[in-house]
C-alpha atoms as a PDB file:
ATOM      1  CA  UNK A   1      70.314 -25.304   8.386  1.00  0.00           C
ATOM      2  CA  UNK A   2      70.118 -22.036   9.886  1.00  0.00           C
ATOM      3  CA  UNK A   3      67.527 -21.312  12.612  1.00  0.00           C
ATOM      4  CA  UNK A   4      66.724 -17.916  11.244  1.00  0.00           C
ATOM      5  CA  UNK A   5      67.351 -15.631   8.066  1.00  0.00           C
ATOM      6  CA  UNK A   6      68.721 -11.863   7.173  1.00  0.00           C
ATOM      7  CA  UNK A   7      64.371 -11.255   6.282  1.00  0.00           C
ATOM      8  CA  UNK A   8      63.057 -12.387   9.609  1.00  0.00           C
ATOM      9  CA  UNK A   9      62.512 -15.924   8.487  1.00  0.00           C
ATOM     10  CA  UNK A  10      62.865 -18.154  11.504  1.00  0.00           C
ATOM     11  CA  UNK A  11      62.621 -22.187  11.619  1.00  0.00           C
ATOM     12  CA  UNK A  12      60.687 -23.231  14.970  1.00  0.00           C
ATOM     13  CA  UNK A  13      63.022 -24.092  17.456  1.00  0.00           C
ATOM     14  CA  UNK A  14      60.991 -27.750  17.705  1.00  0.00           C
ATOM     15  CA  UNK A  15      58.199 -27.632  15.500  1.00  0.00           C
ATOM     16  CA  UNK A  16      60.676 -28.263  12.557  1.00  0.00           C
ATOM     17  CA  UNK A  17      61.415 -32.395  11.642  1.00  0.00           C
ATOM     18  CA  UNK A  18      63.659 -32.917   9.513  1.00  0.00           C
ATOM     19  CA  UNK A  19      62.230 -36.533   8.045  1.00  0.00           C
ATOM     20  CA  UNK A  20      58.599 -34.257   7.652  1.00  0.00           C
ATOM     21  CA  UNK A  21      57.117 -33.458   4.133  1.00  0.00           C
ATOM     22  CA  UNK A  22      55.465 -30.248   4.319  1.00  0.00           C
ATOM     23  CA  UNK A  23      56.872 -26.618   5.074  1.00  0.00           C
ATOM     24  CA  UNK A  24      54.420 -24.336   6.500  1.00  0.00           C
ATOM     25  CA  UNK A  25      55.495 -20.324   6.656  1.00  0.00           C
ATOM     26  CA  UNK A  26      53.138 -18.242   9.160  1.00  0.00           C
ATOM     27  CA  UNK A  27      53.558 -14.098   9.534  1.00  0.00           C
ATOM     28  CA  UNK A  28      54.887 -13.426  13.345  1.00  0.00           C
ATOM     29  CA  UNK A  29      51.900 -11.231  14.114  1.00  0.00           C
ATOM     30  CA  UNK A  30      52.316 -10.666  17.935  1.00  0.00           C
ATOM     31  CA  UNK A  31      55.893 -10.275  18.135  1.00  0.00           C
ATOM     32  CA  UNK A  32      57.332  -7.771  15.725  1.00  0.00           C
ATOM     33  CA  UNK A  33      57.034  -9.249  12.302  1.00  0.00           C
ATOM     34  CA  UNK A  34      58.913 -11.983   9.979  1.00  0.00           C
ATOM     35  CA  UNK A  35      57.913 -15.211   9.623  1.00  0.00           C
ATOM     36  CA  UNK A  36      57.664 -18.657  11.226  1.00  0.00           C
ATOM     37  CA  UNK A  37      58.629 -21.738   9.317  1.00  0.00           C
ATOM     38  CA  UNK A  38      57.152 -24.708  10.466  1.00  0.00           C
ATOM     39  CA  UNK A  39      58.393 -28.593   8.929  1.00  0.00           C
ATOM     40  CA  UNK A  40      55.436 -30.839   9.603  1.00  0.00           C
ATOM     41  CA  UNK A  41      54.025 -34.120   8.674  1.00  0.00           C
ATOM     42  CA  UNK A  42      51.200 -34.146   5.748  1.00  0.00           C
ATOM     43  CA  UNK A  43      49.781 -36.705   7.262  1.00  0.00           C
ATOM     44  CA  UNK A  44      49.626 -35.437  10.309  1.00  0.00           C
ATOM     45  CA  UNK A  45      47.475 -32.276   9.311  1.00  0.00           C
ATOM     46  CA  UNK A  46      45.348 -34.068   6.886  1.00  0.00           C
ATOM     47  CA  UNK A  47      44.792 -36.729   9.714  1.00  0.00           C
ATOM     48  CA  UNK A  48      43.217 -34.374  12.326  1.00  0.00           C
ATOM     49  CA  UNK A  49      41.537 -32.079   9.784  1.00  0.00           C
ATOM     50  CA  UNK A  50      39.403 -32.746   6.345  1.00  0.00           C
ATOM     51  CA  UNK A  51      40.097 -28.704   5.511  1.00  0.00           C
ATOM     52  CA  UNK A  52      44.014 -29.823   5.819  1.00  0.00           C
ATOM     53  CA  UNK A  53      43.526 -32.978   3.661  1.00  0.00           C
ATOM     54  CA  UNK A  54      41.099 -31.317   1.198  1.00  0.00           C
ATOM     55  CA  UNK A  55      44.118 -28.273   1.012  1.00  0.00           C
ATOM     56  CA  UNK A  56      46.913 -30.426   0.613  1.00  0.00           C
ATOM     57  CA  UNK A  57      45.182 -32.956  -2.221  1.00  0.00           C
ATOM     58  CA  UNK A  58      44.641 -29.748  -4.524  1.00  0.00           C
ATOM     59  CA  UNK A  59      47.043 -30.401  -7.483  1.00  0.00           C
ATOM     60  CA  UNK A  60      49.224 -26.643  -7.732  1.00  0.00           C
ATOM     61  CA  UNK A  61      48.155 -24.038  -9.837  1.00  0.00           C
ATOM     62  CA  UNK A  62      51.824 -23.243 -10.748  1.00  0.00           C
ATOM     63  CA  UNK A  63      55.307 -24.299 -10.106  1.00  0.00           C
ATOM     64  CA  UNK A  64      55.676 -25.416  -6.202  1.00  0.00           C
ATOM     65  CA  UNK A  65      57.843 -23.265  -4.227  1.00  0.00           C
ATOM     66  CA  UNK A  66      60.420 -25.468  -2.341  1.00  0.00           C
ATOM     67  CA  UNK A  67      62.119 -24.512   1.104  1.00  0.00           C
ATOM     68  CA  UNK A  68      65.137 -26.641   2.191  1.00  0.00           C
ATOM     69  CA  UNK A  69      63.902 -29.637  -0.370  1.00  0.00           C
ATOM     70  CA  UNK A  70      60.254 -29.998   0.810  1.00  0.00           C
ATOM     71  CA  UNK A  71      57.392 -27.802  -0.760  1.00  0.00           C
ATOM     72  CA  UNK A  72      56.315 -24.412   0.958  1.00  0.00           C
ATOM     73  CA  UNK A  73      52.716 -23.463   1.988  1.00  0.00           C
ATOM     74  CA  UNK A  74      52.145 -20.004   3.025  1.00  0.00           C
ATOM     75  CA  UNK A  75      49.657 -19.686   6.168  1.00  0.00           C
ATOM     76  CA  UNK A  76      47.606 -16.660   6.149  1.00  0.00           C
ATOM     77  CA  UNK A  77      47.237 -17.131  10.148  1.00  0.00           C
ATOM     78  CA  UNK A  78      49.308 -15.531  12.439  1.00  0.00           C
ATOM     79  CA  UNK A  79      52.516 -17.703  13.301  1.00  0.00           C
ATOM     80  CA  UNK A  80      51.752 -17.564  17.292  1.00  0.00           C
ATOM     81  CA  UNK A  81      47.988 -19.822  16.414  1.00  0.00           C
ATOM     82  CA  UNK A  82      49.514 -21.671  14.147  1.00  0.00           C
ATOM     83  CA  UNK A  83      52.745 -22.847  16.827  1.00  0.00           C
ATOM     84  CA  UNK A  84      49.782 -23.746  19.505  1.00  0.00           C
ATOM     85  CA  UNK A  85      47.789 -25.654  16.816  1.00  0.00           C
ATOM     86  CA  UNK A  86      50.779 -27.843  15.887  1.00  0.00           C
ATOM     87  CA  UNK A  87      52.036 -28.221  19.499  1.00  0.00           C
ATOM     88  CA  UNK A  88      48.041 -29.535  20.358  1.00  0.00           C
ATOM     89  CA  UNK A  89      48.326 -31.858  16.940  1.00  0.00           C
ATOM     90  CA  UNK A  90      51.731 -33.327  18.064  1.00  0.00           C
ATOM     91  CA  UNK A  91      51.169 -33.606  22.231  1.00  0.00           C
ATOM     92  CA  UNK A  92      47.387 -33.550  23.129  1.00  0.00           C
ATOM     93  CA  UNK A  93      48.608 -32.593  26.556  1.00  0.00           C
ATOM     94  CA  UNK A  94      49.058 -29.344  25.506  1.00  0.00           C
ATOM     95  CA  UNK A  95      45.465 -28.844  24.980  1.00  0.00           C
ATOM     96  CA  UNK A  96      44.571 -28.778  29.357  1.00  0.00           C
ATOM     97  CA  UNK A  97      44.175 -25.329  30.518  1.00  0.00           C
ATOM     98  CA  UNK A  98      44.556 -24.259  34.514  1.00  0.00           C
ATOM     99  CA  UNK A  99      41.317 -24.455  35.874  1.00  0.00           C
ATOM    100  CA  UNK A 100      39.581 -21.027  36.742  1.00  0.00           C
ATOM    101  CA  UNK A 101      42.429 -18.993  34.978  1.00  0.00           C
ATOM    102  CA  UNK A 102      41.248 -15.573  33.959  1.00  0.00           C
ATOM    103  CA  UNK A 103      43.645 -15.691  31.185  1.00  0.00           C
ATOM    104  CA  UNK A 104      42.020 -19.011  29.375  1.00  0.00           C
ATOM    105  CA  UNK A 105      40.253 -16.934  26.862  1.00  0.00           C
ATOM    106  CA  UNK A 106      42.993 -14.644  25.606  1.00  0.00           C
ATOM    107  CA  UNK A 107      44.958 -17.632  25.897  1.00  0.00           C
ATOM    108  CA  UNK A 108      43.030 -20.020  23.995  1.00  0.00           C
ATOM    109  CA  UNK A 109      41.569 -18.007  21.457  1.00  0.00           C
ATOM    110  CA  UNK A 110      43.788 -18.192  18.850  1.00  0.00           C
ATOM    111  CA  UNK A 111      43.951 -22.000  18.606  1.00  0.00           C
ATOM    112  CA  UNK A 112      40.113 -21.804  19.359  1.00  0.00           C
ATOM    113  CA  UNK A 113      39.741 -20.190  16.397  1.00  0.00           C
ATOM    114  CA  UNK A 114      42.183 -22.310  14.340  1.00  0.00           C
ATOM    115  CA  UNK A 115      40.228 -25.513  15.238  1.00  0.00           C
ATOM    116  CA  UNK A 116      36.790 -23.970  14.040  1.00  0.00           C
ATOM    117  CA  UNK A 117      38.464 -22.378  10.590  1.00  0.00           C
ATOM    118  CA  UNK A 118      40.160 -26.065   9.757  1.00  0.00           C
ATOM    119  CA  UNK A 119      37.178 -28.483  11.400  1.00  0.00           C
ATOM    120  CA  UNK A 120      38.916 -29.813  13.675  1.00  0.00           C
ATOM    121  CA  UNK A 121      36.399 -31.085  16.189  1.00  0.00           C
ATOM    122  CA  UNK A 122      37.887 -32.684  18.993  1.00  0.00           C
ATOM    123  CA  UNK A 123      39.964 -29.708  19.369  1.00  0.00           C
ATOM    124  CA  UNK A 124      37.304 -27.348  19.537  1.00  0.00           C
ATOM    125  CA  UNK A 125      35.128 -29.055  21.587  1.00  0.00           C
ATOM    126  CA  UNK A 126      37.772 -29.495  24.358  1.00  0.00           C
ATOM    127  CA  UNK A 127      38.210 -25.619  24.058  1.00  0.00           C
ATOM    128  CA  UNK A 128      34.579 -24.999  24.578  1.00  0.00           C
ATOM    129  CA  UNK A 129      34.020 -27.489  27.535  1.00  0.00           C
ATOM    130  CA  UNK A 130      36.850 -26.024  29.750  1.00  0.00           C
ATOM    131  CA  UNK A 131      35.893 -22.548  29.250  1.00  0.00           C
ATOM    132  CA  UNK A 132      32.518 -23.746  29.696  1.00  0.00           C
ATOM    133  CA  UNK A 133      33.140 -25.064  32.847  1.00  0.00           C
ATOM    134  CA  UNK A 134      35.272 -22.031  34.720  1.00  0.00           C
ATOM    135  CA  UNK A 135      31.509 -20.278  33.834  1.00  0.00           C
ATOM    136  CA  UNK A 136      28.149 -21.426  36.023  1.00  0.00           C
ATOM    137  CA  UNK A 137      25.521 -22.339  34.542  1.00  0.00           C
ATOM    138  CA  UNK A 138      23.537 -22.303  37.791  1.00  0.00           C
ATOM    139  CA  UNK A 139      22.304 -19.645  40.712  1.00  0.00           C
ATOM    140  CA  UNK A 140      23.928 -22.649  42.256  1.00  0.00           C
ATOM    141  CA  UNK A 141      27.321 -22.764  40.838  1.00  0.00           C
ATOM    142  CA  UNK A 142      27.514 -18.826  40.801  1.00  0.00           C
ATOM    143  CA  UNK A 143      27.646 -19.049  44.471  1.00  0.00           C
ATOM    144  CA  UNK A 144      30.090 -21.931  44.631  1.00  0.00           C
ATOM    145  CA  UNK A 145      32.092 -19.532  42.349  1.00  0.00           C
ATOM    146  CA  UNK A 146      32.227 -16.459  44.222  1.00  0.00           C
ATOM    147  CA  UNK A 147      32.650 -18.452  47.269  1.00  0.00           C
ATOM    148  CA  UNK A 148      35.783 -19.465  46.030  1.00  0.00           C
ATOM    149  CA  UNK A 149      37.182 -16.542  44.621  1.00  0.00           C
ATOM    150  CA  UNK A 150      37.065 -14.618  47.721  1.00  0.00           C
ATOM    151  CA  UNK A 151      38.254 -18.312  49.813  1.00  0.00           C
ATOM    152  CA  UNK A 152      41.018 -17.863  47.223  1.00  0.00           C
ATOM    153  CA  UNK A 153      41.298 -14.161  48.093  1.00  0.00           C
ATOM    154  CA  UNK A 154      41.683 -14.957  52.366  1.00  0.00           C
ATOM    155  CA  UNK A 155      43.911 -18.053  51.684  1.00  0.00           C
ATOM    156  CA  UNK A 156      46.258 -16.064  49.440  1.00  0.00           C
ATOM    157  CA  UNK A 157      46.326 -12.395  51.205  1.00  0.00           C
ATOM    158  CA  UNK A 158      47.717 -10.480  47.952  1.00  0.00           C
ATOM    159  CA  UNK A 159      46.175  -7.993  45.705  1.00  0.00           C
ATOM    160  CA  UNK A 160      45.839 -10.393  42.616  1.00  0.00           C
ATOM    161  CA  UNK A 161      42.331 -10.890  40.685  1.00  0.00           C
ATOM    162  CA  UNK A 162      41.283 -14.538  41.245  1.00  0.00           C
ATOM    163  CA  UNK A 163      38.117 -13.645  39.835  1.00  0.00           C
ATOM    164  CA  UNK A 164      37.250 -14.608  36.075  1.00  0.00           C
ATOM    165  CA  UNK A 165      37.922 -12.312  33.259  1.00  0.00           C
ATOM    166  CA  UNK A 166      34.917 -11.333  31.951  1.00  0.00           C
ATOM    167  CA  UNK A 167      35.346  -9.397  28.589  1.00  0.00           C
ATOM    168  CA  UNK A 168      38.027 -11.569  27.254  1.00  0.00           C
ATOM    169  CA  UNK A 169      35.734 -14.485  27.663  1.00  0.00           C
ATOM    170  CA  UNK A 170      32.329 -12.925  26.296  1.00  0.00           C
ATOM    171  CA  UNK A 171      34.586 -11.237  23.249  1.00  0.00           C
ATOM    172  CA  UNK A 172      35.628 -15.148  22.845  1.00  0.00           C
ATOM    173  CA  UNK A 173      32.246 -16.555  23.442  1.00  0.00           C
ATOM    174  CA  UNK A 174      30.772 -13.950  20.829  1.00  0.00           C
ATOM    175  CA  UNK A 175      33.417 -15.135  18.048  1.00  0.00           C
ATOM    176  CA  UNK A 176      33.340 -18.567  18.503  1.00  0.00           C
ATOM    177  CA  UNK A 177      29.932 -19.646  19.017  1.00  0.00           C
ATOM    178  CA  UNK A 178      29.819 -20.154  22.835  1.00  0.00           C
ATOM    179  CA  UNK A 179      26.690 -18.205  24.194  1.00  0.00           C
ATOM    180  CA  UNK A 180      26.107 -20.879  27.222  1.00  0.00           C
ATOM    181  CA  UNK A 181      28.651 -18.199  29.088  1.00  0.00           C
ATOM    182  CA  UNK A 182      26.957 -14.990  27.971  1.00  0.00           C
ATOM    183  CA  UNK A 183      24.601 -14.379  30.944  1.00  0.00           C
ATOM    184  CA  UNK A 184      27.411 -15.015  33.698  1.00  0.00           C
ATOM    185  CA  UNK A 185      30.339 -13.340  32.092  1.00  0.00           C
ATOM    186  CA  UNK A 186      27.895  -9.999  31.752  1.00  0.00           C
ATOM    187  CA  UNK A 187      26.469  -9.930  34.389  1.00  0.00           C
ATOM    188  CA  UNK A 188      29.796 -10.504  36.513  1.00  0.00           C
ATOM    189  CA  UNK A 189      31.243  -7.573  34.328  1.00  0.00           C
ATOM    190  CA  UNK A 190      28.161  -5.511  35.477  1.00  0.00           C
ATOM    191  CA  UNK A 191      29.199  -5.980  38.940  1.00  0.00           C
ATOM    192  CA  UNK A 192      32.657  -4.447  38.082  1.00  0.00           C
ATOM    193  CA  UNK A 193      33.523  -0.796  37.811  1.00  0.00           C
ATOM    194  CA  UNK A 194      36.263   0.293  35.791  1.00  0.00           C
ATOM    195  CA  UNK A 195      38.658   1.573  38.412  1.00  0.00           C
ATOM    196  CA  UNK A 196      38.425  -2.241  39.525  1.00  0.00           C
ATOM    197  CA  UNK A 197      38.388  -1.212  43.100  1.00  0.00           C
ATOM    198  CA  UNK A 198      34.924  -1.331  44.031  1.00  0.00           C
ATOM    199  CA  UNK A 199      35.237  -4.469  46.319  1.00  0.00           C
ATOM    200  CA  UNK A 200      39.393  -3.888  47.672  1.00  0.00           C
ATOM    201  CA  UNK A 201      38.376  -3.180  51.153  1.00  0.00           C
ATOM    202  CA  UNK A 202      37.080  -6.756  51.279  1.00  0.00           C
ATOM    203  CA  UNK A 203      40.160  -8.045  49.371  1.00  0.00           C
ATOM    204  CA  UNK A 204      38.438  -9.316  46.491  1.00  0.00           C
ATOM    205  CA  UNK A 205      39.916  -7.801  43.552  1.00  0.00           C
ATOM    206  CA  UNK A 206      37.629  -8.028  39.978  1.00  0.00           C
ATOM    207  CA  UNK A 207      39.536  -6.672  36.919  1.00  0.00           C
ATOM    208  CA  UNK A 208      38.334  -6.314  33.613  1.00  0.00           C
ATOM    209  CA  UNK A 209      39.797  -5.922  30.335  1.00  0.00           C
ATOM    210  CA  UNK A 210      37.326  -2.867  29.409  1.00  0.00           C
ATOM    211  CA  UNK A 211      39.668  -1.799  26.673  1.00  0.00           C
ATOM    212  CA  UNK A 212      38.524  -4.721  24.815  1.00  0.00           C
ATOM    213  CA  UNK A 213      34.714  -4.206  25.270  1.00  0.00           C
ATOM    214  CA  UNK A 214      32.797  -2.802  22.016  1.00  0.00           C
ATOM    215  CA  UNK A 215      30.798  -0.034  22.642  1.00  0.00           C
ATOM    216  CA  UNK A 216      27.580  -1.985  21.481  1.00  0.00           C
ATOM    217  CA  UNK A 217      28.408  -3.913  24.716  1.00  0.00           C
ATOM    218  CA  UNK A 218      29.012  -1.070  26.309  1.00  0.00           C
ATOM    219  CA  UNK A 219      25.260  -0.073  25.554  1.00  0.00           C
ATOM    220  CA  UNK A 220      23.737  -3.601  27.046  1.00  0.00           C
ATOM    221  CA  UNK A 221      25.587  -3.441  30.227  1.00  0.00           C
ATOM    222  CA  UNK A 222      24.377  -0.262  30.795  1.00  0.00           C
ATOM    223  CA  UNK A 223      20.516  -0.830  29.607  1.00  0.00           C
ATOM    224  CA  UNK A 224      20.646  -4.547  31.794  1.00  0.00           C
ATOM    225  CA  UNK A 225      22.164  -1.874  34.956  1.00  0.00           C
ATOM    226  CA  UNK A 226      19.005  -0.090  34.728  1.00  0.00           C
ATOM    227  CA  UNK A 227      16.857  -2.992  34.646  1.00  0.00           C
ATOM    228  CA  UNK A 228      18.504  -4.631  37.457  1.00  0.00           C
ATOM    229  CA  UNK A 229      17.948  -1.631  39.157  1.00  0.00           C
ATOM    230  CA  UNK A 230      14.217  -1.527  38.560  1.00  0.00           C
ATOM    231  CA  UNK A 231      13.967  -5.090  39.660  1.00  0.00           C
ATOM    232  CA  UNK A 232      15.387  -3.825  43.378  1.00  0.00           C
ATOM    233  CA  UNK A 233      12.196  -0.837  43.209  1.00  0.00           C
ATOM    234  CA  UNK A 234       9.519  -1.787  45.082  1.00  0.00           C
ATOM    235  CA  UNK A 235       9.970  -4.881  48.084  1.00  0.00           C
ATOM    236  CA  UNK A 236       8.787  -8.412  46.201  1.00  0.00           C
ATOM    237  CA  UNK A 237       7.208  -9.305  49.789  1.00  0.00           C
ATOM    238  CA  UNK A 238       3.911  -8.209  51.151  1.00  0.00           C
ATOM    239  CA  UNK A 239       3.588  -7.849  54.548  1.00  0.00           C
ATOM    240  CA  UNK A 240       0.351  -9.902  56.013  1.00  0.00           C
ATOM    241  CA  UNK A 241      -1.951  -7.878  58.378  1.00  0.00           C
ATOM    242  CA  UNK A 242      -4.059 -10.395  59.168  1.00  0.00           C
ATOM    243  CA  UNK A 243      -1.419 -12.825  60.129  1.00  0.00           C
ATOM    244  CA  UNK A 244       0.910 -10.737  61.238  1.00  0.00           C
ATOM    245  CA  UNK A 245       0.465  -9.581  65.048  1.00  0.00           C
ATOM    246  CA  UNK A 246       2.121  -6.060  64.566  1.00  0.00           C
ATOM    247  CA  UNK A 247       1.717  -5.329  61.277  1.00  0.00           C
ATOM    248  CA  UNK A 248       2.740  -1.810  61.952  1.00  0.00           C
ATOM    249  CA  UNK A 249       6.057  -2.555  63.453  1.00  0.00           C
ATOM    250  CA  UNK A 250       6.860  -5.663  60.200  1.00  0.00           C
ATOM    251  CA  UNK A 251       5.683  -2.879  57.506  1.00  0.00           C
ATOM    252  CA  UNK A 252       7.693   0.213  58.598  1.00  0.00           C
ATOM    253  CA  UNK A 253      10.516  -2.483  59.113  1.00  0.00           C
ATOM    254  CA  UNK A 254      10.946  -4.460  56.331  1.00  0.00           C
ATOM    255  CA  UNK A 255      10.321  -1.113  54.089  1.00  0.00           C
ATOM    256  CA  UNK A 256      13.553   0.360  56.197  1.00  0.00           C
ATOM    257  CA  UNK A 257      15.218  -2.721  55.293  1.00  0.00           C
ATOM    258  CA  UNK A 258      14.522  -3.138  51.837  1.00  0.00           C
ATOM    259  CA  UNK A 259      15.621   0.697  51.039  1.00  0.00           C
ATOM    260  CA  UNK A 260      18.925  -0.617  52.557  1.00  0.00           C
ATOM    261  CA  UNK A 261      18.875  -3.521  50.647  1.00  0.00           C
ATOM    262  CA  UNK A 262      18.001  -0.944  47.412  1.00  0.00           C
ATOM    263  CA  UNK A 263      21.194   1.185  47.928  1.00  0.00           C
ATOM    264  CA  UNK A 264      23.248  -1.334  48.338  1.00  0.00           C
ATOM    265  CA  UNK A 265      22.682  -3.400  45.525  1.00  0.00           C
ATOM    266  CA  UNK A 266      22.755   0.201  43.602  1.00  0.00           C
ATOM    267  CA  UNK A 267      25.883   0.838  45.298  1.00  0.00           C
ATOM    268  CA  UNK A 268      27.736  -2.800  44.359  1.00  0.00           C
ATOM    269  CA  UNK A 269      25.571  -3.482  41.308  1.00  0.00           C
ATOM    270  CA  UNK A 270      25.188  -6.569  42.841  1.00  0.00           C
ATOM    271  CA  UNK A 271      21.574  -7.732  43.716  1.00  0.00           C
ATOM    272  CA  UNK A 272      22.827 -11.278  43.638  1.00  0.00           C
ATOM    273  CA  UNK A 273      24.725 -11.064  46.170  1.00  0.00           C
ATOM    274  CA  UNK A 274      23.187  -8.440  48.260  1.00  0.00           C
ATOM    275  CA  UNK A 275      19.929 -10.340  48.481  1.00  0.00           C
ATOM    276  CA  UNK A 276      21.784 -13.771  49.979  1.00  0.00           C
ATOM    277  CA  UNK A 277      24.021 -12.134  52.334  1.00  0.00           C
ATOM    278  CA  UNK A 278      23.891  -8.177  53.067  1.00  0.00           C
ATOM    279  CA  UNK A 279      19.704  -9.234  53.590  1.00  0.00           C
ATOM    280  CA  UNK A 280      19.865 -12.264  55.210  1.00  0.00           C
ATOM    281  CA  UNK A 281      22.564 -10.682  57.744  1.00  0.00           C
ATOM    282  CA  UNK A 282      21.026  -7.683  58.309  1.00  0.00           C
ATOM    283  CA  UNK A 283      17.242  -9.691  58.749  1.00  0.00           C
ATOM    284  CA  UNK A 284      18.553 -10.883  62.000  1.00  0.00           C
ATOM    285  CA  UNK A 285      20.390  -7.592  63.305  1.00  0.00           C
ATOM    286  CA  UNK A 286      18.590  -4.825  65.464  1.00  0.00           C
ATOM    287  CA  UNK A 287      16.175  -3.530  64.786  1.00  0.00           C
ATOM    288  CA  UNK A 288      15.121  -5.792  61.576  1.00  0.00           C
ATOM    289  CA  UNK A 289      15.121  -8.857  64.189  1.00  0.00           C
ATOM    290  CA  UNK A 290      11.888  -7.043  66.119  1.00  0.00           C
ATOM    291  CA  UNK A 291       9.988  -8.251  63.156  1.00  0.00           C
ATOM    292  CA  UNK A 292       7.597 -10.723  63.670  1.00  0.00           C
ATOM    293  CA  UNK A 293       9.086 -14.217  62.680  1.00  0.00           C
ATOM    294  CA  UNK A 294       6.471 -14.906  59.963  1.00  0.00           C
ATOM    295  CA  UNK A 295       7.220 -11.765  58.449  1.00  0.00           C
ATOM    296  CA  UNK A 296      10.673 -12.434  58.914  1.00  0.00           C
ATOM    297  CA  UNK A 297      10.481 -15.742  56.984  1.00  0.00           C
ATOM    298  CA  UNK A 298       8.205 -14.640  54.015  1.00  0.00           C
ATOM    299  CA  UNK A 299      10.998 -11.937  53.485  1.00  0.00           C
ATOM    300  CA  UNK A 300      13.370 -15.030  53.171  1.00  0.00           C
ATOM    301  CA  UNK A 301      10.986 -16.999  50.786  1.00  0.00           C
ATOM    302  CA  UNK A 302      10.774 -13.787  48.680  1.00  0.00           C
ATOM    303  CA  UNK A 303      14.107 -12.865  48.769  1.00  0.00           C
ATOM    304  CA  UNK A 304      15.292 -16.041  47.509  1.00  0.00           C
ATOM    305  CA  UNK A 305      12.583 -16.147  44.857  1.00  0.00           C
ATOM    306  CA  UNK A 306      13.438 -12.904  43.544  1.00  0.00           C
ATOM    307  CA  UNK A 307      17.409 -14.054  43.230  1.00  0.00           C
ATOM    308  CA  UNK A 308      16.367 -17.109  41.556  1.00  0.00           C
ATOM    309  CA  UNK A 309      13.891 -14.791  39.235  1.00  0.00           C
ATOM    310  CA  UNK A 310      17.504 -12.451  38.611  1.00  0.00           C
ATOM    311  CA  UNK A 311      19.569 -15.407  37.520  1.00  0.00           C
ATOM    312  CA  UNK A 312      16.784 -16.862  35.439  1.00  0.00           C
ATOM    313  CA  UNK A 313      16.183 -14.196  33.441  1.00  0.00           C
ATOM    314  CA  UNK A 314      19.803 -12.812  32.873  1.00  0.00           C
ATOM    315  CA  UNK A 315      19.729 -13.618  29.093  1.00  0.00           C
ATOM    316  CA  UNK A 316      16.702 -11.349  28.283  1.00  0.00           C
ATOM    317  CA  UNK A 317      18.334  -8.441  31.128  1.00  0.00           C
ATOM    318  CA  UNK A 318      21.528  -8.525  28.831  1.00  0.00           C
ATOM    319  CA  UNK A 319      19.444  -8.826  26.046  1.00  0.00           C
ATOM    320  CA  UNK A 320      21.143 -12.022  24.612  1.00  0.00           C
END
């Protein structure tokens, strides 16, 4: 049997047994057009999936179309989903992604979506729980995250993005019903800028995909910029006269310090970040460290509160 025909028609270099019963033809949407021809086992599909077993019990409306002595279902999905679907369905072990990859979403997508058309749970919720886990859930594991990403950056010393995708994975968690991701993946691509070289003197490199970003999206990132700007205003710590044995000397301070605080979370539209360590550095540089030291620490107990306050509240910034 030929491995491919004058019409594009091509059999799948391994996905084709010849002892299987069922011939599945898929339209090569990624890579120029023809088809796919898959030879699988019936059992195998209706095993893993009751929209499979459902499908395949329908007596045929008309004559069955044969292809090299077994009968011939055309697949409306592209050939490319299909070929990772099968390869999942025959070796599990196909189904682990690398961990922290920006490329899982774009990568897993199409077999994402696959497993959710054709009820195919397992599948799907192996999907969901590793991109799941690249995202935190946690003000927690957002610092772990970053941490590593710019650990990865040092150890490394080259000009790749070890950063997570962001777009790719909200587009993904949009379509497929994954919204635990939502308020991380924005808010990380609200931190970006799209010449992607906001951070490159530090040699952490974020890249997004901004091509792929819908301009309703476009809208909420810039509405949730705004509010995080509003939320980095006015200082969230009062300064305690009565407490306080210079109260002149803490207020003109930690106003100077906050307005540096201010621009630079306006400047790396990161508050996040800004608040744990351009703050607490610059807390304890001159002339910040003349403050006081219970002034000092209620600007740490604030600080942090506000952060937390940020993170908390992410899914009504982004409007999710």
């Amino acid at each position: 049997m030929a491995s491919s025909d004058s019409d594009g028609t091509q059999c799948h270099a391994f996905l084709y047994f010849p002892d299987a019963d069922l011939v599945l033809s898929a339209p090569l949407k990624r890579t120029g057009g023809g088809h796919m021809i898959f030879r699988v086992h019936r059992f195998m599909l209706s095993h893993h999936s009751v929209v499979f077993k459902d499908m395949l019990s329908l007596p045929p409306e008309t004559t069955v179309e044969m292809y090299d002595n077994a009968p011939l279902v055309h697949m409306p999905d592209a050939a490319e989903d299909l070929e990772s679907l099968l390869k999942v369905l025959y070796n599990p072990a196909e189904l682990s992604f690398k961990r922290h990859d920006s490329e899982t979403p774009t990568k897993c997508r199409g077999l994402l979506e696959l497993s959710i058309k054709y009820q195919i749970d397992p599948i799907r919720e192996s999907i969901v729980s590793q991109i799941e886990d690249d995202w935190p859930m946690t003000l927690a594991q957002w610092d772990t995250m970053n941490a590593y990403v710019e650990l990865l950056a040092v150890e490394k010393d080259d000009d790749e993005d070890h950063s997570l995708e962001p777009v790719a994975a909200i587009q993904v968690a949009k379509a497929c019903n994954i919204p635990h991701i939502l308020p991380a993946a924005f808010y990380h691509l609200s931190r970006q800028f799209p010449s992607g070289n906001d951070l490159a003197h530090r040699g952490v490199f974020r890249v997004a995909k901004w091509d792929l970003l819908p301009a309703d999206d476009f809208m909420r990132l810039a509405k949730a910029r705004d509010h995080l700007d509003s939320k980095m205003r006015v200082p969230p710590w009062p300064i305690h006269r009565v407490r306080c044995p210079s109260p002149a000397i803490c207020l003109k301070l930690g106003y100077e310090l906050w307005e540096d605080v201010r621009l630079q979370s306006h400047a790396t539209r990161d508050p996040l970040e800004v608040l744990r360590d351009f703050l607490q550095e610059n807390l304890h540089l001159p002339p910040f460290d003349k403050m006081c030291e219970e002034c000092s620490d209620l600007i740490e107990f604030h600080s942090t509160t506000l952060r937390e306050t940020i993170w908390n509240t992410l899914q009504n910034t982004f409007d999710l």
